[in-house]
PDB file of N, CA and C in Angstrom:
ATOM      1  N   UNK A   1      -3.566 -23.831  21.670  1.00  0.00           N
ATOM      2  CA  UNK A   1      -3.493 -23.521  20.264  1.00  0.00           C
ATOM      3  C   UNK A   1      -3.983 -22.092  20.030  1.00  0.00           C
ATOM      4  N   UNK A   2      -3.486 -21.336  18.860  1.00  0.00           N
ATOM      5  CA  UNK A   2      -3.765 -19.884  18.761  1.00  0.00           C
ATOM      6  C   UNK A   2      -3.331 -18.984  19.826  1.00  0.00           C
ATOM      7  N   UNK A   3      -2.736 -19.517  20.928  1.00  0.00           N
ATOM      8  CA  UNK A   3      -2.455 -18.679  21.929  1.00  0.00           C
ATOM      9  C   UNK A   3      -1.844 -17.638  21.446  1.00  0.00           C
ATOM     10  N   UNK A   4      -0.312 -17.305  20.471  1.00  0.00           N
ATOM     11  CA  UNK A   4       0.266 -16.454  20.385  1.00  0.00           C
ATOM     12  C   UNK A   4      -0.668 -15.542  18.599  1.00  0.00           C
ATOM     13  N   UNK A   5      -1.624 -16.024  18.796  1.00  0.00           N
ATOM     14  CA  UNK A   5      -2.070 -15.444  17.619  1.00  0.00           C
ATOM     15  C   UNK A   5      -3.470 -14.383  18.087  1.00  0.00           C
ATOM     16  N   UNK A   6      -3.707 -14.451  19.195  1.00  0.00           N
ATOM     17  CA  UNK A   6      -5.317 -14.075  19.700  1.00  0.00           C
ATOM     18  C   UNK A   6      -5.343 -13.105  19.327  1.00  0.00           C
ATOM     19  N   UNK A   7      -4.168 -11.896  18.985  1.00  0.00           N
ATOM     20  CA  UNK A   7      -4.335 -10.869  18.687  1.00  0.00           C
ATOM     21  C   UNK A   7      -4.406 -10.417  17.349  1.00  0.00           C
ATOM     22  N   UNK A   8      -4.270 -11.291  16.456  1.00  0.00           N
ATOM     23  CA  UNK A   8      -4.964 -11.289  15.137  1.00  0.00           C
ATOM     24  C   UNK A   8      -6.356 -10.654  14.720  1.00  0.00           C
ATOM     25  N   UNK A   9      -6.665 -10.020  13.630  1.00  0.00           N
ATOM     26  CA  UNK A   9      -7.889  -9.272  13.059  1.00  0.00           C
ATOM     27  C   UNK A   9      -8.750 -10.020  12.732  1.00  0.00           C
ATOM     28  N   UNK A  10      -8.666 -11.345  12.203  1.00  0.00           N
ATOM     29  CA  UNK A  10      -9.087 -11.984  11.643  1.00  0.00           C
ATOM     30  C   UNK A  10      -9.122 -13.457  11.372  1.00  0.00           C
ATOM     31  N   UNK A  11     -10.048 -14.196  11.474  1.00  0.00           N
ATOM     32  CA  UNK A  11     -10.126 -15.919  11.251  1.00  0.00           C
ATOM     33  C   UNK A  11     -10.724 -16.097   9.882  1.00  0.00           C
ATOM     34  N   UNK A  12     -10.086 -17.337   9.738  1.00  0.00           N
ATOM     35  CA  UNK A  12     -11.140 -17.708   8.586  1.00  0.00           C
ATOM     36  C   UNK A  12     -11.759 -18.872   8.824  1.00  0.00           C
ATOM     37  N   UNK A  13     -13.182 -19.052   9.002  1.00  0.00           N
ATOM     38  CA  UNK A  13     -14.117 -19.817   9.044  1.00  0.00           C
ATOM     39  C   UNK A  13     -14.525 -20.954   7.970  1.00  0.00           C
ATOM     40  N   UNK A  14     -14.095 -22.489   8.148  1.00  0.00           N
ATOM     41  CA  UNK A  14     -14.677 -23.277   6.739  1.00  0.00           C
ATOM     42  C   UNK A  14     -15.907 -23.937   7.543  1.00  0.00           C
ATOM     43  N   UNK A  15     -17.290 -24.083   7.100  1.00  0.00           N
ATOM     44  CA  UNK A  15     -18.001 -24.612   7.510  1.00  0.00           C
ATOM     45  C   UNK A  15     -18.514 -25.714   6.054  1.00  0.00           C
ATOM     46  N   UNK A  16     -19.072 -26.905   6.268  1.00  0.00           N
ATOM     47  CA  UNK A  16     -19.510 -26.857   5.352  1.00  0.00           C
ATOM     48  C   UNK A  16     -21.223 -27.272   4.501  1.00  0.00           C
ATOM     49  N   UNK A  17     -21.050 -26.681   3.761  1.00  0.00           N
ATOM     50  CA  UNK A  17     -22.557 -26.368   2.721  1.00  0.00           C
ATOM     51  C   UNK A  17     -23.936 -27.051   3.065  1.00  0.00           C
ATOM     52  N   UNK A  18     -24.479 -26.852   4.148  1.00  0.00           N
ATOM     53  CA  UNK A  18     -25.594 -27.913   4.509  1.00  0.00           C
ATOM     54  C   UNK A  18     -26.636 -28.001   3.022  1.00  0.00           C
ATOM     55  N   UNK A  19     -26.726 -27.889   1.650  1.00  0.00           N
ATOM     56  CA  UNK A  19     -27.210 -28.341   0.391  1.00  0.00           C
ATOM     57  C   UNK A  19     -26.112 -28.742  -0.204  1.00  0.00           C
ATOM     58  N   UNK A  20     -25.173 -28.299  -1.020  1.00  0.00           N
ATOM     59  CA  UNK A  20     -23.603 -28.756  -1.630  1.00  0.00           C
ATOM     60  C   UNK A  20     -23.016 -29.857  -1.097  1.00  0.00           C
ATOM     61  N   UNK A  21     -22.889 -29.572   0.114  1.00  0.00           N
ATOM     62  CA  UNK A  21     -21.412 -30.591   0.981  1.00  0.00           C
ATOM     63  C   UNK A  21     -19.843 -29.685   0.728  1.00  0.00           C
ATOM     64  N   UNK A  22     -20.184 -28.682  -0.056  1.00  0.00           N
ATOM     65  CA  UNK A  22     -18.699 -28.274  -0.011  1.00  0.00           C
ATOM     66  C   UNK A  22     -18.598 -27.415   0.942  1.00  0.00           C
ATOM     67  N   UNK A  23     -17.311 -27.082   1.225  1.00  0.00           N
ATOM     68  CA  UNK A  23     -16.106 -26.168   1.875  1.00  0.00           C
ATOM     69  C   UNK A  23     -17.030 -24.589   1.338  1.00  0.00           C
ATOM     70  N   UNK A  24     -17.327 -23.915   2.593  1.00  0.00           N
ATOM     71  CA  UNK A  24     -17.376 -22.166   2.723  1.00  0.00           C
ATOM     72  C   UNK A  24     -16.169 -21.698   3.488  1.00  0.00           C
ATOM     73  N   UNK A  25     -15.571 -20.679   3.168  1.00  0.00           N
ATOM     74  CA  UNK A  25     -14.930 -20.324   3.828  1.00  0.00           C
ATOM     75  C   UNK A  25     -15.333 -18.898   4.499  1.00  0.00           C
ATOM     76  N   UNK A  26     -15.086 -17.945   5.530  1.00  0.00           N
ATOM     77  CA  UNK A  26     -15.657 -16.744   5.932  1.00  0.00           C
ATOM     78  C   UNK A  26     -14.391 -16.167   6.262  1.00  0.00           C
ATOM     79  N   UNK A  27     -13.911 -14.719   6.314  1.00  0.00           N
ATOM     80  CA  UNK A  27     -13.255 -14.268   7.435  1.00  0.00           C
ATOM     81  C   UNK A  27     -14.100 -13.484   8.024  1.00  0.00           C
ATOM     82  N   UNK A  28     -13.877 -13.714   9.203  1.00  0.00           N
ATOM     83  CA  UNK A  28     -14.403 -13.243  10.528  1.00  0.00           C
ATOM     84  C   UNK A  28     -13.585 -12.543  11.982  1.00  0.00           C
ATOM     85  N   UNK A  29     -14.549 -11.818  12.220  1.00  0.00           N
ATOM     86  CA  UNK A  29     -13.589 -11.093  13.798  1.00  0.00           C
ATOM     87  C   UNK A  29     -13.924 -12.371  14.665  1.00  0.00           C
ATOM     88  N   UNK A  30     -13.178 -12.444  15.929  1.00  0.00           N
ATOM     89  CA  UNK A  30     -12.675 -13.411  16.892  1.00  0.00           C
ATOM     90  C   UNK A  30     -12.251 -13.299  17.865  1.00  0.00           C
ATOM     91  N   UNK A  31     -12.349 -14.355  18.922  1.00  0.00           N
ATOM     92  CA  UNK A  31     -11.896 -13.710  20.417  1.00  0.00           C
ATOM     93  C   UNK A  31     -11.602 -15.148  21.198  1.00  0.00           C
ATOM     94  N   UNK A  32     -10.252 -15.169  21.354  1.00  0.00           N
ATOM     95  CA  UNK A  32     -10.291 -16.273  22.391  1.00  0.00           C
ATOM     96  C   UNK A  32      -9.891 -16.364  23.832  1.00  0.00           C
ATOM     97  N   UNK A  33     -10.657 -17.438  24.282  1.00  0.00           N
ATOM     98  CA  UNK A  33     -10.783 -17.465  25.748  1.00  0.00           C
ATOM     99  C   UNK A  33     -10.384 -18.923  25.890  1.00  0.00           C
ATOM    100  N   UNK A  34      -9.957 -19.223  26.736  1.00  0.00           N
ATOM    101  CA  UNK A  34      -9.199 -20.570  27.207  1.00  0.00           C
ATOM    102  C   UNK A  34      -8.711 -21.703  25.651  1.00  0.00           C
ATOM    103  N   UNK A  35      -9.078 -22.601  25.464  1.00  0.00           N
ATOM    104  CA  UNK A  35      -9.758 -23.310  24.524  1.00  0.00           C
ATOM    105  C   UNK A  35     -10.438 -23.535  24.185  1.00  0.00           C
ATOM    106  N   UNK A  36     -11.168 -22.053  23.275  1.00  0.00           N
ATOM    107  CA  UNK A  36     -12.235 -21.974  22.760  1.00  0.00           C
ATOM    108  C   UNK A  36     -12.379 -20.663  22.029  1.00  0.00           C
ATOM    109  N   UNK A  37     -12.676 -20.463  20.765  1.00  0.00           N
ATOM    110  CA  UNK A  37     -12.626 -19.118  19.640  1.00  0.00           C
ATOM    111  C   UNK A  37     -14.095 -19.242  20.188  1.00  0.00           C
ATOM    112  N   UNK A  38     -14.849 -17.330  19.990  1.00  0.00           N
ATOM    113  CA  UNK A  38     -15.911 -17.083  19.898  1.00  0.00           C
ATOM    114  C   UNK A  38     -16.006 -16.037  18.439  1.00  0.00           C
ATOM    115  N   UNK A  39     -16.884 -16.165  17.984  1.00  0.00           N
ATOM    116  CA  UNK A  39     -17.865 -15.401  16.800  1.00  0.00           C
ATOM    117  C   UNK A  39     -19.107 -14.934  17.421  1.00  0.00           C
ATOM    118  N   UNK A  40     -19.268 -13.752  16.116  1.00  0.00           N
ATOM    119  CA  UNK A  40     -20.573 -13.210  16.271  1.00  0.00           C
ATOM    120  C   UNK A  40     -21.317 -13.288  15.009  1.00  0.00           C
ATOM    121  N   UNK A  41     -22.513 -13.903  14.843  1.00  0.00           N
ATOM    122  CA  UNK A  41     -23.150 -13.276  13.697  1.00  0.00           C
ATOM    123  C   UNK A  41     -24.071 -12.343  12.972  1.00  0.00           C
ATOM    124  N   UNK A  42     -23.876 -11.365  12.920  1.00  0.00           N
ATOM    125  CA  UNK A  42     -24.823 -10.049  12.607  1.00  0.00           C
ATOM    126  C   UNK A  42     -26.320 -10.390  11.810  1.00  0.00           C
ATOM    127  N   UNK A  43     -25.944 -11.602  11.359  1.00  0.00           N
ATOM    128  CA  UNK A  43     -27.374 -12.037  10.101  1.00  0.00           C
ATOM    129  C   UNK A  43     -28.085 -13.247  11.333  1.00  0.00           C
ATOM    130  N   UNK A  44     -27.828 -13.422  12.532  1.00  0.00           N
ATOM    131  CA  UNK A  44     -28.168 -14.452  13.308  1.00  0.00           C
ATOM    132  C   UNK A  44     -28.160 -15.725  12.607  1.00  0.00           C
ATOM    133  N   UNK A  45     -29.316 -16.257  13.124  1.00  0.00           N
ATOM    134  CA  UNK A  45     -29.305 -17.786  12.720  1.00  0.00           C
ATOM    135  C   UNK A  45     -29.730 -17.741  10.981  1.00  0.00           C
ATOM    136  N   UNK A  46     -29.836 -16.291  10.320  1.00  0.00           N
ATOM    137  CA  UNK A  46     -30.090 -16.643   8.734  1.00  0.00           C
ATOM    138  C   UNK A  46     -28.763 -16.395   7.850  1.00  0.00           C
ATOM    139  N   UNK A  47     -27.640 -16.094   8.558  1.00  0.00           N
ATOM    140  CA  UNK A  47     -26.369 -16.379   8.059  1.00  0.00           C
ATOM    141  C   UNK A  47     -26.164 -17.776   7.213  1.00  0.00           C
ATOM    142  N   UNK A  48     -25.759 -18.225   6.350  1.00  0.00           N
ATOM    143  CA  UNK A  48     -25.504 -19.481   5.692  1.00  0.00           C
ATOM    144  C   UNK A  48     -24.729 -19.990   6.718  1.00  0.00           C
ATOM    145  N   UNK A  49     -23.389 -19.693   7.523  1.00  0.00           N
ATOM    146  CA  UNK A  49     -22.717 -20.001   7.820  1.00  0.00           C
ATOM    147  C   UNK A  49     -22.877 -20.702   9.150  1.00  0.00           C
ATOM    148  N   UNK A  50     -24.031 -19.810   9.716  1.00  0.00           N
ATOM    149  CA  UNK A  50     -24.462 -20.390  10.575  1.00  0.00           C
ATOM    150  C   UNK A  50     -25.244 -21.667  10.518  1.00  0.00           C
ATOM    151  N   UNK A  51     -26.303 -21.602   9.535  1.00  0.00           N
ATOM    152  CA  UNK A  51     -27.205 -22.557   9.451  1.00  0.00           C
ATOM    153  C   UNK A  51     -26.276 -24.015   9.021  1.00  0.00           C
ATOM    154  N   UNK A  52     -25.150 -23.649   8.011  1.00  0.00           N
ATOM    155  CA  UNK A  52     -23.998 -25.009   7.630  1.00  0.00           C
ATOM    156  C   UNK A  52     -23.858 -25.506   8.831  1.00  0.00           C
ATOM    157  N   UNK A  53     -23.029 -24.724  10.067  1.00  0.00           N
ATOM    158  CA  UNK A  53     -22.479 -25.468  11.164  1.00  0.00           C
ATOM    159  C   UNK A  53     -23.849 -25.935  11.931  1.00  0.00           C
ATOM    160  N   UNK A  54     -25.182 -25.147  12.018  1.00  0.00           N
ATOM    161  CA  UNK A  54     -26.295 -26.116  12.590  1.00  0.00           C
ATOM    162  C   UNK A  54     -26.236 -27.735  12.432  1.00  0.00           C
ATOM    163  N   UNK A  55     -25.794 -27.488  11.008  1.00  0.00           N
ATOM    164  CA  UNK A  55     -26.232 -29.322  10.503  1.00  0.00           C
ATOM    165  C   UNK A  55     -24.981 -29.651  10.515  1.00  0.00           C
ATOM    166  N   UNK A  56     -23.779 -29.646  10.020  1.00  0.00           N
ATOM    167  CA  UNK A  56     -22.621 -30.110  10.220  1.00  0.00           C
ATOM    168  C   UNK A  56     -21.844 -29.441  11.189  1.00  0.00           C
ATOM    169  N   UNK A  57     -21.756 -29.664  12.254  1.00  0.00           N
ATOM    170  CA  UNK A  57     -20.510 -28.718  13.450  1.00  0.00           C
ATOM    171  C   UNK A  57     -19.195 -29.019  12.808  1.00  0.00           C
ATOM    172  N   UNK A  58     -19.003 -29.591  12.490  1.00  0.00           N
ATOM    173  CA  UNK A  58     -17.413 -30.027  12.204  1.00  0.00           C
ATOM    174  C   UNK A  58     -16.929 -29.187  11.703  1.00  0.00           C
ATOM    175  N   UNK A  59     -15.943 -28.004  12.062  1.00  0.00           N
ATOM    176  CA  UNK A  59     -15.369 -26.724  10.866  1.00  0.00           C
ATOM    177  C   UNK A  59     -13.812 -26.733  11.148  1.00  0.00           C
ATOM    178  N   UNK A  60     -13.250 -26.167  10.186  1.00  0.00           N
ATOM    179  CA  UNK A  60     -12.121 -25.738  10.417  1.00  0.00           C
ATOM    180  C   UNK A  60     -11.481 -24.022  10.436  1.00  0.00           C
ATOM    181  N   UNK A  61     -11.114 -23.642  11.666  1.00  0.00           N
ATOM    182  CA  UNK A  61     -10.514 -22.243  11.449  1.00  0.00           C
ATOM    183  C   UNK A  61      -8.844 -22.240  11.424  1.00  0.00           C
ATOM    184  N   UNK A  62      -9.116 -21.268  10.618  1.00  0.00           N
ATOM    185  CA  UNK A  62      -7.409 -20.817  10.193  1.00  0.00           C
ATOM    186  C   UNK A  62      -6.959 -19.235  10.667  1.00  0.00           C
ATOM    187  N   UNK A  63      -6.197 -18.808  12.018  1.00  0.00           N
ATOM    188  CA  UNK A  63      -5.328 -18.100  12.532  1.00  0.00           C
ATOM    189  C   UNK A  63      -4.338 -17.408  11.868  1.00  0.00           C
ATOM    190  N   UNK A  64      -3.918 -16.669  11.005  1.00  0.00           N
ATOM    191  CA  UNK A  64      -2.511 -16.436  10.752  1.00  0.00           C
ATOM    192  C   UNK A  64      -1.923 -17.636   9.786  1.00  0.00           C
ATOM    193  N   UNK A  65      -0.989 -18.479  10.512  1.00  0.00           N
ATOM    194  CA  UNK A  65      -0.741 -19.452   9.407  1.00  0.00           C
ATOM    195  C   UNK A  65      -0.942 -20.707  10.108  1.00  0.00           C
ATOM    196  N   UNK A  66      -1.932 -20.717  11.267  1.00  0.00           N
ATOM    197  CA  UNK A  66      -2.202 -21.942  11.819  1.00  0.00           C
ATOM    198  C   UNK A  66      -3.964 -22.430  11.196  1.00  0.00           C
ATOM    199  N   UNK A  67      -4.126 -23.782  11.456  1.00  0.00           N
ATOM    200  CA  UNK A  67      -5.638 -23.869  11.012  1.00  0.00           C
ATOM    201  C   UNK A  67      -5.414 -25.034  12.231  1.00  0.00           C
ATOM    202  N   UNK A  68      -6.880 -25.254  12.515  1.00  0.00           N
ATOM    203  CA  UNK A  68      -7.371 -26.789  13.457  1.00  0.00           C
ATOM    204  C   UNK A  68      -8.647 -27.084  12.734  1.00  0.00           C
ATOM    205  N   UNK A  69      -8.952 -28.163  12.947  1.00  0.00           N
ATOM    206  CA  UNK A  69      -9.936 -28.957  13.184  1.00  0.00           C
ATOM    207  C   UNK A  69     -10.732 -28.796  14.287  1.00  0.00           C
ATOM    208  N   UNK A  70     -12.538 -28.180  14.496  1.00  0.00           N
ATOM    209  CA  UNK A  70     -13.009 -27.667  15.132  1.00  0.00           C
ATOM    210  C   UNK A  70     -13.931 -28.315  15.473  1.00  0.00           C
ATOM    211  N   UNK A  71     -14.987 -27.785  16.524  1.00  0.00           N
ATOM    212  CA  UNK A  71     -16.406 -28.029  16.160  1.00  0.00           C
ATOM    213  C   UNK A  71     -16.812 -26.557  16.793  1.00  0.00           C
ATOM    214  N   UNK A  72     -17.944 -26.477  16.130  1.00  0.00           N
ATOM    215  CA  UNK A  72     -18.793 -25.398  16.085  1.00  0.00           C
ATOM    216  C   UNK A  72     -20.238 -25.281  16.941  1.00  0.00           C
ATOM    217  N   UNK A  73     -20.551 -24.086  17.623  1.00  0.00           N
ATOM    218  CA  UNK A  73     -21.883 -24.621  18.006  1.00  0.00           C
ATOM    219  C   UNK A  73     -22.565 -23.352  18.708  1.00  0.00           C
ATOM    220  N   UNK A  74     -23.800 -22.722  18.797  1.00  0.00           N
ATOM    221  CA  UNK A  74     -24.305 -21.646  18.610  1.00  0.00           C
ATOM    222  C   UNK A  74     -24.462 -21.691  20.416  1.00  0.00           C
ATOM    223  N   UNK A  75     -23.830 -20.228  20.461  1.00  0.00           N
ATOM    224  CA  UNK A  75     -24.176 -20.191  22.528  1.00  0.00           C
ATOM    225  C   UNK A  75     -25.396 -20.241  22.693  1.00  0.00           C
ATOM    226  N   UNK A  76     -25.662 -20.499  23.884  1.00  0.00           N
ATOM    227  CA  UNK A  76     -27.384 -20.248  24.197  1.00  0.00           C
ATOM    228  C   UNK A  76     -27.427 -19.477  24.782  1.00  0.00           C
ATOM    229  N   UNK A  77     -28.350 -18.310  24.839  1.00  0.00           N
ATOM    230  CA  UNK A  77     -29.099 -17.328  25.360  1.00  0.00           C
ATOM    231  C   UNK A  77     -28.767 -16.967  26.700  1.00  0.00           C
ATOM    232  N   UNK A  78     -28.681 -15.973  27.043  1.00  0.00           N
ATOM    233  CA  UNK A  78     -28.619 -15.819  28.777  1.00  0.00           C
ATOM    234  C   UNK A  78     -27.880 -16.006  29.667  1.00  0.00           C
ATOM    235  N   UNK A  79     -26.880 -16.816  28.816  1.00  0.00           N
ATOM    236  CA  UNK A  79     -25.683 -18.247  29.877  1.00  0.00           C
ATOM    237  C   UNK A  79     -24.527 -16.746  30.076  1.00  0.00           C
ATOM    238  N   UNK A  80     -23.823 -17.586  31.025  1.00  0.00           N
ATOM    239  CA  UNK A  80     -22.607 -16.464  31.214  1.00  0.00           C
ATOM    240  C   UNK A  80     -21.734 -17.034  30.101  1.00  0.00           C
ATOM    241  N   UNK A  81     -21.226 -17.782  29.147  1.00  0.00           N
ATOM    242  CA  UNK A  81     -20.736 -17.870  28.067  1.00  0.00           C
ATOM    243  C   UNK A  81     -21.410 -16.726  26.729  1.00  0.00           C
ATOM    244  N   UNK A  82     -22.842 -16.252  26.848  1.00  0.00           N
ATOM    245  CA  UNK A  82     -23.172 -15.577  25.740  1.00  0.00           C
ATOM    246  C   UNK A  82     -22.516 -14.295  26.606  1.00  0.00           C
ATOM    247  N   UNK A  83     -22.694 -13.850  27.623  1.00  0.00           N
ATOM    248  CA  UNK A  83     -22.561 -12.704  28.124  1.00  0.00           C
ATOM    249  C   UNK A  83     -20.521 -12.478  27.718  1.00  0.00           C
ATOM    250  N   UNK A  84     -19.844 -13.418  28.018  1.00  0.00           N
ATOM    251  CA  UNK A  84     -18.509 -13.558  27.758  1.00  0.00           C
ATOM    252  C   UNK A  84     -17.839 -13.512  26.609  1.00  0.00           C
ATOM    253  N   UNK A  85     -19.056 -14.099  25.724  1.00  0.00           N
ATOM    254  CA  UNK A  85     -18.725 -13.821  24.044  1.00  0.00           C
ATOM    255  C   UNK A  85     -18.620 -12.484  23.573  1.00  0.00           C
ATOM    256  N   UNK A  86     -20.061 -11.922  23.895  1.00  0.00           N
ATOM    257  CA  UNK A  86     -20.392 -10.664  23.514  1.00  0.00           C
ATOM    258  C   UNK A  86     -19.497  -9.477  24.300  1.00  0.00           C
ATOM    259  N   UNK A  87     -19.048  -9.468  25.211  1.00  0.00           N
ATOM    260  CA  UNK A  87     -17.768  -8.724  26.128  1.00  0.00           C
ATOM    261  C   UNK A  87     -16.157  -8.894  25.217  1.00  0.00           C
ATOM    262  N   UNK A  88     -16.420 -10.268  25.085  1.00  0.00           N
ATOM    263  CA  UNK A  88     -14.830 -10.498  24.360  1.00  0.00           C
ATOM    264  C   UNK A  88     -14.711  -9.391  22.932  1.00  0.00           C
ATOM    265  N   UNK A  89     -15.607 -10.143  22.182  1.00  0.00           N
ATOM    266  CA  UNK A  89     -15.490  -9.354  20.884  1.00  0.00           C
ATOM    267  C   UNK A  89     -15.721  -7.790  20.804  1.00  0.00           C
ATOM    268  N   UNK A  90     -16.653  -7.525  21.834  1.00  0.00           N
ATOM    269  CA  UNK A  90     -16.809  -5.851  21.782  1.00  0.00           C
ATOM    270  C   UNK A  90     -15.818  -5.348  22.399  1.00  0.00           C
ATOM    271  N   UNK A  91     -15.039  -5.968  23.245  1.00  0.00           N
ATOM    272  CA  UNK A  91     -13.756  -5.187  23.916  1.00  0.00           C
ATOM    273  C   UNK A  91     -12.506  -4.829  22.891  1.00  0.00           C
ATOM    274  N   UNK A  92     -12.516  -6.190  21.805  1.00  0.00           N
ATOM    275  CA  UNK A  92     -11.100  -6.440  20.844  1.00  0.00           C
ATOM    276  C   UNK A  92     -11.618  -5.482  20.168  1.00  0.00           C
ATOM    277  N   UNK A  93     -12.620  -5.089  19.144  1.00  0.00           N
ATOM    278  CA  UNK A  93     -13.040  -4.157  18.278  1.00  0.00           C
ATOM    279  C   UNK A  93     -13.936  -3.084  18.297  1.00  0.00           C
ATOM    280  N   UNK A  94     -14.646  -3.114  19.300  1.00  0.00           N
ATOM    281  CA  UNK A  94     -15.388  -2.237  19.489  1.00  0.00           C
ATOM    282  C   UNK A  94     -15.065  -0.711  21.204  1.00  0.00           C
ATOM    283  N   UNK A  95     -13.875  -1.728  21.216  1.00  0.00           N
ATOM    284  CA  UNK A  95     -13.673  -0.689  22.801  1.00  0.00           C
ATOM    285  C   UNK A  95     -14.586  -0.625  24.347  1.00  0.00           C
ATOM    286  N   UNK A  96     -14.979  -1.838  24.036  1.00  0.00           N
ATOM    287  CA  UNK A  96     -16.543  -2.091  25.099  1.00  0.00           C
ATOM    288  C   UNK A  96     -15.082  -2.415  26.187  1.00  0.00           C
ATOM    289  N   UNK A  97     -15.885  -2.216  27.646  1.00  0.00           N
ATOM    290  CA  UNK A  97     -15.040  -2.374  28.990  1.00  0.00           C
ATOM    291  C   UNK A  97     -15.938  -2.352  29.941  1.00  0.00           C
ATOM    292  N   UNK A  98     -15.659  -3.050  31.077  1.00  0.00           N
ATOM    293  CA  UNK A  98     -16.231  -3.365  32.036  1.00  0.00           C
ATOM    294  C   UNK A  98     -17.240  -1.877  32.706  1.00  0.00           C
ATOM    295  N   UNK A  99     -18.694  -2.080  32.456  1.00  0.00           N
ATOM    296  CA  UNK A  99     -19.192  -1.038  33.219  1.00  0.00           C
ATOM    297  C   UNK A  99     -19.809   0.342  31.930  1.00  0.00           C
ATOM    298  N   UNK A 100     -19.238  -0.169  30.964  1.00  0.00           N
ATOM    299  CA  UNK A 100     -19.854   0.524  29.780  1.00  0.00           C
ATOM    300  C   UNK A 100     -20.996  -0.191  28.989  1.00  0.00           C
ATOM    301  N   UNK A 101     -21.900   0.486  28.260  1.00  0.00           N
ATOM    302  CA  UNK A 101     -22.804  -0.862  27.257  1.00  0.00           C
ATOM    303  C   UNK A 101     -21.990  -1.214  26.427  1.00  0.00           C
ATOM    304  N   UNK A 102     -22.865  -2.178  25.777  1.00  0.00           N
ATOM    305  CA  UNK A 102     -22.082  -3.270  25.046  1.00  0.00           C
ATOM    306  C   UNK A 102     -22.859  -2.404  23.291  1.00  0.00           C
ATOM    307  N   UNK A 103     -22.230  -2.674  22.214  1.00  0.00           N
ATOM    308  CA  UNK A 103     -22.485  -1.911  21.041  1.00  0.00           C
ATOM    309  C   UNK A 103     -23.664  -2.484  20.602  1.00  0.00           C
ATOM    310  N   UNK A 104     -24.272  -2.086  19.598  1.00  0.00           N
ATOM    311  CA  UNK A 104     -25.653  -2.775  19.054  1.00  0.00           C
ATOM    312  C   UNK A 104     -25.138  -4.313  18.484  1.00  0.00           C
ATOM    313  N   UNK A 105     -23.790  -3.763  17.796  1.00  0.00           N
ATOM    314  CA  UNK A 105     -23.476  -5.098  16.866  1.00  0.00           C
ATOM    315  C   UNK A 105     -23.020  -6.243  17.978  1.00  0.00           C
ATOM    316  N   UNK A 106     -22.853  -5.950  19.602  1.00  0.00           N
ATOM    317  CA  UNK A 106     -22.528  -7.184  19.941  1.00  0.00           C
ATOM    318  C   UNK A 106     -24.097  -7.417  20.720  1.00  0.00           C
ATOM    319  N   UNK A 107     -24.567  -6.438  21.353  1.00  0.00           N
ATOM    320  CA  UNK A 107     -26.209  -6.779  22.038  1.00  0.00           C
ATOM    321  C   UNK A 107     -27.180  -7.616  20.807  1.00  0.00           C
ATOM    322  N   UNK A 108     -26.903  -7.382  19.648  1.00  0.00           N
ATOM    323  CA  UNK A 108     -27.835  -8.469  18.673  1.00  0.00           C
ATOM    324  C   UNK A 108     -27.447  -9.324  17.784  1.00  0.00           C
ATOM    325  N   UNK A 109     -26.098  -9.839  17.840  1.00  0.00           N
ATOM    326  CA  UNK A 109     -25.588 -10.513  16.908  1.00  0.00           C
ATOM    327  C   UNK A 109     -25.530 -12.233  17.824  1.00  0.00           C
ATOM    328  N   UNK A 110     -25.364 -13.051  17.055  1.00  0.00           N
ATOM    329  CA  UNK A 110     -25.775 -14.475  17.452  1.00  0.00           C
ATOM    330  C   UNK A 110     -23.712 -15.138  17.936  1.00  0.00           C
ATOM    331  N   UNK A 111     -23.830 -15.356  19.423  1.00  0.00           N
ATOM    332  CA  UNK A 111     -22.933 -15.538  19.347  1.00  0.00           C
ATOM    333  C   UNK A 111     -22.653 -17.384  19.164  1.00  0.00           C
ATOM    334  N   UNK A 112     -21.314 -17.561  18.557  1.00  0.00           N
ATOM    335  CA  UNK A 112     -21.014 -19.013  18.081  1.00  0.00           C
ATOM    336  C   UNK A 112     -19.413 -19.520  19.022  1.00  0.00           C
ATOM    337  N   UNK A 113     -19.721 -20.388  19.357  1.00  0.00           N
ATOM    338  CA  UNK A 113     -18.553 -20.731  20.390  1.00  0.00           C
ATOM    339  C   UNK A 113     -17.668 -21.575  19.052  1.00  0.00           C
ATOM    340  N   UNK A 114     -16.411 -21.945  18.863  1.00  0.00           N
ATOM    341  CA  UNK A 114     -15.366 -23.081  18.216  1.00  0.00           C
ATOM    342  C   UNK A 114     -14.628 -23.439  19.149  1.00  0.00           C
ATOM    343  N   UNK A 115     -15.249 -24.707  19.491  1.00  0.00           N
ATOM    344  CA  UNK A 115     -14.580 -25.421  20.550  1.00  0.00           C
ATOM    345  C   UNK A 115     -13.080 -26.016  20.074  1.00  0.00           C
ATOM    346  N   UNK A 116     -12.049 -26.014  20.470  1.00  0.00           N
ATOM    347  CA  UNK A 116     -10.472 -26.617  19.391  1.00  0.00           C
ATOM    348  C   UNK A 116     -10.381 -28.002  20.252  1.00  0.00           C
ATOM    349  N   UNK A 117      -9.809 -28.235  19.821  1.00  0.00           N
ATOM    350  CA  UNK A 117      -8.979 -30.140  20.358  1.00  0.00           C
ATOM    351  C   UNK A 117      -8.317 -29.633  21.179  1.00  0.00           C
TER     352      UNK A 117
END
């Protein structure tokens, strides 16, 4: 899924409202790798968006004119998945490449895996 879309600018993120219960929506930059979208979040874990999918994972992202049914869930530290996140997204927008540093906005931003069906 999203395969022919990876090269898109932009996702839109619904998580929802851990006080409300309703629908947020975000657009966001994105990067996919097998079956699986990665995010970054610049506000870390005090993003709303983040803290929604803490308590509810269940999200939906929308591609272009595709959407799925997701789940959501914050990388952990250190793993070669955070290191893969932060490479993906700084390569699509930021021009990062093998053997160069990585930008401030991807060395401190909280990365979020969306696992798809």
């Amino acid at each position: 899924m999203f395969e022919r879309l990876a090269d898109e600018d932009f996702a839109y993120l619904t998580t929802i409202g851990r006080s409300t219960g309703k629908a947020h929506t975000i657009e966001i930059w994105f990067g996919r790798h097998d079956d699986r979208l990665y995010v970054l979040s610049g506000g870390g874990d005090r993003a709303d968006w983040v803290r929604n999918l803490r308590k509810t994972p269940q999200v939906r992202i929308r591609i272009g004119t595709q959407t799925a049914s997701a789940t959501a869930r914050v990388v952990r530290a250190g793993t070669q998945e955070d290191a893969l996140a932060r490479e993906l997204l700084d390569g699509k927008y930021q021009g990062w490449r093998e053997g160069k540093r990585l930008s401030s906005w991807a060395r401190n931003a909280l990365p979020v895996a969306v696992d798809l069906p």
